[in-house]
N, C-alpha and C. Protein backbone atom coordinates (compact mmCIF):
# COMPACT_ATOMS: atom_id res chain seq x y z
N UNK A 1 -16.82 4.98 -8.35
CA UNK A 1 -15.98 5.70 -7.41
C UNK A 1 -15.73 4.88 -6.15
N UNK A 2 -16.74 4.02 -5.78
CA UNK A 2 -16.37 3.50 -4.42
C UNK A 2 -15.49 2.02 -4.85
N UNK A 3 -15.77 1.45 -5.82
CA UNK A 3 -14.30 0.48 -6.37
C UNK A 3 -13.24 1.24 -6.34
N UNK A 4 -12.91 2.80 -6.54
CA UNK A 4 -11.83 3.30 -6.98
C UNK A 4 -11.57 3.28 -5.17
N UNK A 5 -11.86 3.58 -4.25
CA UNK A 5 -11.62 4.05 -2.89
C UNK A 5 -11.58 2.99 -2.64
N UNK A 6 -12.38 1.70 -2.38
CA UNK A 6 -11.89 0.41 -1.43
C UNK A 6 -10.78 -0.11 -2.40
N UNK A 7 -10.25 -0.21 -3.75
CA UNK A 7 -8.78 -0.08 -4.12
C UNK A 7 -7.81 0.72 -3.58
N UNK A 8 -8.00 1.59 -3.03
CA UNK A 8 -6.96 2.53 -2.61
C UNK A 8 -6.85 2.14 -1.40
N UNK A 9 -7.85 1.74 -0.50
CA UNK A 9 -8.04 1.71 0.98
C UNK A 9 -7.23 -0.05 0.71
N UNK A 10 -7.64 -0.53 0.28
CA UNK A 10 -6.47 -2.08 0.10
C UNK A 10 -5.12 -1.66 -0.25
N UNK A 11 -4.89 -1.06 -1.30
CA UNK A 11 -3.49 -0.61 -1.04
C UNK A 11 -3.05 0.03 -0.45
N UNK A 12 -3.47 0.64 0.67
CA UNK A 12 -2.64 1.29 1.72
C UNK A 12 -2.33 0.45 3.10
N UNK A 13 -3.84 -0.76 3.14
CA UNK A 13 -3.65 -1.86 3.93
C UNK A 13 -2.56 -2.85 3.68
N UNK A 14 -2.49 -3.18 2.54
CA UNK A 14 -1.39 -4.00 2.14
C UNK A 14 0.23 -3.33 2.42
N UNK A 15 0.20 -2.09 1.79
CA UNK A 15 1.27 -1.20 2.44
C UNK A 15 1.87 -1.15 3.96
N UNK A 16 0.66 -1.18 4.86
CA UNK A 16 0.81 -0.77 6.36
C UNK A 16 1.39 -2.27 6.04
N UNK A 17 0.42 -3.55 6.23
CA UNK A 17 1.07 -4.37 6.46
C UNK A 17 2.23 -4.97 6.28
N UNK A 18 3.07 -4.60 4.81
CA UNK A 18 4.35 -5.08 4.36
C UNK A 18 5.47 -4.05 5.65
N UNK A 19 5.16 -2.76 5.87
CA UNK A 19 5.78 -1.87 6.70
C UNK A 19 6.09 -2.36 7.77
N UNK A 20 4.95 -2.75 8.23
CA UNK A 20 4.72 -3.49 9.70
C UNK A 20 5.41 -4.69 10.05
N UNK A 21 5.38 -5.64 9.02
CA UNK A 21 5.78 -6.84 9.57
C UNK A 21 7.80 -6.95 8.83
N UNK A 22 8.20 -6.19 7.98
CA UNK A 22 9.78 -5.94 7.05
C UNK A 22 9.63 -4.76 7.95
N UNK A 23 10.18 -3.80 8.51
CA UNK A 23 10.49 -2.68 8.46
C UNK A 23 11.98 -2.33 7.53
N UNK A 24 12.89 -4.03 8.06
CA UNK A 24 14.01 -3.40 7.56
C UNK A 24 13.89 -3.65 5.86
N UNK A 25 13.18 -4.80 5.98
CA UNK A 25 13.08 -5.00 3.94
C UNK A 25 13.06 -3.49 3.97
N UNK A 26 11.64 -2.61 4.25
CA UNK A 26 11.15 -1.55 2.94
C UNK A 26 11.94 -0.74 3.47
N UNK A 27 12.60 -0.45 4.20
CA UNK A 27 13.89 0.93 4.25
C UNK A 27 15.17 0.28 3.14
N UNK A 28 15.49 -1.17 2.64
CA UNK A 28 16.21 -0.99 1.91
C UNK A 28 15.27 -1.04 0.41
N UNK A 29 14.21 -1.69 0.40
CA UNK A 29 13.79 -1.08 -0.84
C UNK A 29 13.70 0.13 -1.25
N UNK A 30 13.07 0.59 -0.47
CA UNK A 30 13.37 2.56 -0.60
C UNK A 30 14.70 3.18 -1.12
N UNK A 31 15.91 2.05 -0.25
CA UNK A 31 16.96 3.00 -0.29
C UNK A 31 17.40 2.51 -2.02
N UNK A 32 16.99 1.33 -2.17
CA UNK A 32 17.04 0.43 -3.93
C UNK A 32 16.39 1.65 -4.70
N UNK A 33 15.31 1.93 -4.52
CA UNK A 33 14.23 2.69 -5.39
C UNK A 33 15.27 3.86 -5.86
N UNK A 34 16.19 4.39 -4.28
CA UNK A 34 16.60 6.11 -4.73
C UNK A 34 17.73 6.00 -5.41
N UNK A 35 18.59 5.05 -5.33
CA UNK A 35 19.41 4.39 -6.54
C UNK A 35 19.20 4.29 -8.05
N UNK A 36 18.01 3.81 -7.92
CA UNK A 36 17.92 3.49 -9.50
C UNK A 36 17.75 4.46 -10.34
N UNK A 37 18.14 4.40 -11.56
CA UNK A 37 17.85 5.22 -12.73
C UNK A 37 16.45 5.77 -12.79
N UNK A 38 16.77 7.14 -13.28
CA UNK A 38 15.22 7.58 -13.39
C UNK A 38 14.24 6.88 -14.96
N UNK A 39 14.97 6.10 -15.37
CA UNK A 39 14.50 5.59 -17.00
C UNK A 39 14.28 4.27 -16.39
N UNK A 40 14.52 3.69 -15.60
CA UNK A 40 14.53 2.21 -15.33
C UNK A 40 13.06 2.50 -14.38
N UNK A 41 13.03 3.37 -13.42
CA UNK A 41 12.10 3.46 -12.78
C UNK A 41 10.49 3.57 -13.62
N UNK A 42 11.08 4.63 -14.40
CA UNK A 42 9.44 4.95 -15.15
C UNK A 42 9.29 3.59 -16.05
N UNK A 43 10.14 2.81 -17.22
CA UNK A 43 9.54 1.50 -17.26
C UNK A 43 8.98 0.52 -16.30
N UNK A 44 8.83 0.74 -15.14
CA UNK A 44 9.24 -0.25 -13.93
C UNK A 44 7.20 0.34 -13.67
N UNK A 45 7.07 1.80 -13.59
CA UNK A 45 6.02 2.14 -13.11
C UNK A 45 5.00 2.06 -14.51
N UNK A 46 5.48 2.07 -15.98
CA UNK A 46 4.26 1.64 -16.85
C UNK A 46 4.36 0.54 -17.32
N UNK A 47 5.03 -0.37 -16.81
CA UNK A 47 4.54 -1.77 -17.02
C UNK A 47 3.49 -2.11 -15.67
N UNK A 48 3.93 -1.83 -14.40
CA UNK A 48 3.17 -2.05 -13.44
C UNK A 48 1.91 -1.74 -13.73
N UNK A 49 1.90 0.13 -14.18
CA UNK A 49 0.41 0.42 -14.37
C UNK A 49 -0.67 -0.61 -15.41
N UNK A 50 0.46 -0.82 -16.77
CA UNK A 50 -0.20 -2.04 -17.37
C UNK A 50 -0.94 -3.19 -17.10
N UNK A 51 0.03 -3.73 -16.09
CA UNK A 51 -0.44 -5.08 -15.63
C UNK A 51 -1.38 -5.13 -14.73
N UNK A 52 -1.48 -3.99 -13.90
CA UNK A 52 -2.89 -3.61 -13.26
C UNK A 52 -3.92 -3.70 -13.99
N UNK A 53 -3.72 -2.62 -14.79
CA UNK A 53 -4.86 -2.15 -15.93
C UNK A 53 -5.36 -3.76 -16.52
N UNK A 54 -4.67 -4.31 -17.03
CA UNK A 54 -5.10 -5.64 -17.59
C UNK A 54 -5.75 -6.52 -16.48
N UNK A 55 -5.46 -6.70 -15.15
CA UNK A 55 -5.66 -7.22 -14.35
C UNK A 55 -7.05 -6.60 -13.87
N UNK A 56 -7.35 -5.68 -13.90
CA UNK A 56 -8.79 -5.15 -13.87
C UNK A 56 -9.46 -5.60 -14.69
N UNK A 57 -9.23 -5.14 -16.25
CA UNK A 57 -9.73 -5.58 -17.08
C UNK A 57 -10.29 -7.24 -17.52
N UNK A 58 -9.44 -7.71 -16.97
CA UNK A 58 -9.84 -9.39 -16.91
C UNK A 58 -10.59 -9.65 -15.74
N UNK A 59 -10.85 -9.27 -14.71
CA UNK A 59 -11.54 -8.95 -13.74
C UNK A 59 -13.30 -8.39 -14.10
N UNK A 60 -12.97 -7.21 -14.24
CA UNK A 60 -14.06 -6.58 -14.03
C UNK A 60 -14.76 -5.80 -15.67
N UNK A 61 -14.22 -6.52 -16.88
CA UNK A 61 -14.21 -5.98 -18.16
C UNK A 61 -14.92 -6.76 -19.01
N UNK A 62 -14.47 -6.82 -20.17
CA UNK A 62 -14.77 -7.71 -21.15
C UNK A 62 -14.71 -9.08 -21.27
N UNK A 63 -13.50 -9.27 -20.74
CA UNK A 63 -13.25 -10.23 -20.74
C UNK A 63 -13.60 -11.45 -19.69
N UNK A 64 -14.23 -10.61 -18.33
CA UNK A 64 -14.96 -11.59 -17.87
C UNK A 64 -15.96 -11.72 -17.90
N UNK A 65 -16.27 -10.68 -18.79
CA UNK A 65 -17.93 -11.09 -19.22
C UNK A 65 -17.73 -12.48 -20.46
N UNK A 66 -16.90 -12.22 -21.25
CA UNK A 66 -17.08 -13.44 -22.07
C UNK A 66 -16.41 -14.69 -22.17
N UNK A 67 -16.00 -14.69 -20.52
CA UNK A 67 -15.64 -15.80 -20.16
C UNK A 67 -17.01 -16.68 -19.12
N UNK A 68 -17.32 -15.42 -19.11
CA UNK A 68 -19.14 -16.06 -18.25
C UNK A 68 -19.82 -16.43 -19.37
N UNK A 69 -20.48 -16.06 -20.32
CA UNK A 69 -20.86 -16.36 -21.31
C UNK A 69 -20.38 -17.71 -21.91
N UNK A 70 -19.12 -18.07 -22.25
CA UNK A 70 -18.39 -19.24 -22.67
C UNK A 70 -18.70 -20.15 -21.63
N UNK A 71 -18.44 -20.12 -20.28
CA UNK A 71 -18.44 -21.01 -19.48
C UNK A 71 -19.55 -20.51 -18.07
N UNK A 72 -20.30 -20.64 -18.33
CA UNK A 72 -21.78 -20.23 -17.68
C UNK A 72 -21.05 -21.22 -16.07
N UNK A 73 -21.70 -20.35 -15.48
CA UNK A 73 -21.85 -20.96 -13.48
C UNK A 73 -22.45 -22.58 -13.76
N UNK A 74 -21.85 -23.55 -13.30
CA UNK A 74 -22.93 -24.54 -13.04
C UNK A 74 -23.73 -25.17 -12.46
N UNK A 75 -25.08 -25.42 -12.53
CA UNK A 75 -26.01 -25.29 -11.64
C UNK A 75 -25.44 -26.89 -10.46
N UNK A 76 -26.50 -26.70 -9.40
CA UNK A 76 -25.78 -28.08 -8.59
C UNK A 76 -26.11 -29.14 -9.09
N UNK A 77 -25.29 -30.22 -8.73
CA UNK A 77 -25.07 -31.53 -9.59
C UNK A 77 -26.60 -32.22 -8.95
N UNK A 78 -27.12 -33.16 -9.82
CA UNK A 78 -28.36 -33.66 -9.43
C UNK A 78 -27.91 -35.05 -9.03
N UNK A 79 -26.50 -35.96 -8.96
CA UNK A 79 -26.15 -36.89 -8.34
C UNK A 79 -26.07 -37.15 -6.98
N UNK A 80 -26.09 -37.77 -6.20
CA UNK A 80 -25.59 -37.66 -5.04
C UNK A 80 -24.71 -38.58 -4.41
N UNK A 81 -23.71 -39.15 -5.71
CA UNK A 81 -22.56 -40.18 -5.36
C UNK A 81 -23.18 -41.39 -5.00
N UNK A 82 -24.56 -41.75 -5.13
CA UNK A 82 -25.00 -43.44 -5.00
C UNK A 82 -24.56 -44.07 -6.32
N UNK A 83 -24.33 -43.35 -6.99
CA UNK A 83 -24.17 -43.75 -8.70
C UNK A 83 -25.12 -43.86 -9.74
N UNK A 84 -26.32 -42.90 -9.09
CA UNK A 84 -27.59 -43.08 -9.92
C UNK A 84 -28.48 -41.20 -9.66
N UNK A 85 -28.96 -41.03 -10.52
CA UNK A 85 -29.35 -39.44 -10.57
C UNK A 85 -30.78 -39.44 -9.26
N UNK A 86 -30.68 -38.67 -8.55
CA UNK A 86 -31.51 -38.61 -7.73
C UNK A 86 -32.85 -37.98 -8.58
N UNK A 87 -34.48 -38.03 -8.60
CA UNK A 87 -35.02 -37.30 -9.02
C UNK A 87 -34.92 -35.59 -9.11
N UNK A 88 -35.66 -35.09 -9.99
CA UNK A 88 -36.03 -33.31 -9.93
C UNK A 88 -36.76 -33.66 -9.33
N UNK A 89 -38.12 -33.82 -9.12
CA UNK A 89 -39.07 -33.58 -8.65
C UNK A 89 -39.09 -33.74 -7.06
């Protein structure tokens, strides 16, 4: 639940900010939005929801789990650019 709220609380930040700094952009996007077809719109809003959804999902899903797995963190390099391995010990 609190991923679901600091998502929401970013998109409303991102919002203020596009408002804030375009005023006149988003009054004509708005006025674009009330134009358009109501069939163009709803493809427009479930592809978006899609590409979110996937965008989470590669994020925070499966798929970055088995991209951690495939390609593990790597630990720090034991060189130190003299051109010779510094000891572990």
């Amino acid at each position: 639940m609190s991923d679901f709220l600091a998502a929401l609380g970013l998109f409303f930040a991102i919002e203020g900010l596009f408002l804030a700094a375009f005023p006149g952009g988003a009054k004509r996007a708005m006025a674009t939005v009330l134009e358009t077809p109501d069939g163009q719109l709803r493809i427009a809003g479930i592809v978006s929801a899609l590409f979110g959804v996937l965008i989470v999902w590669l994020v925070r899903g499966e798929a970055a789990a088995a991209v951690r797995v495939a390609f593990p963190p790597q630990s720090q390099s034991l060189w130190l650019g003299s051109g010779r391995p510094r000891s572990c010990a």
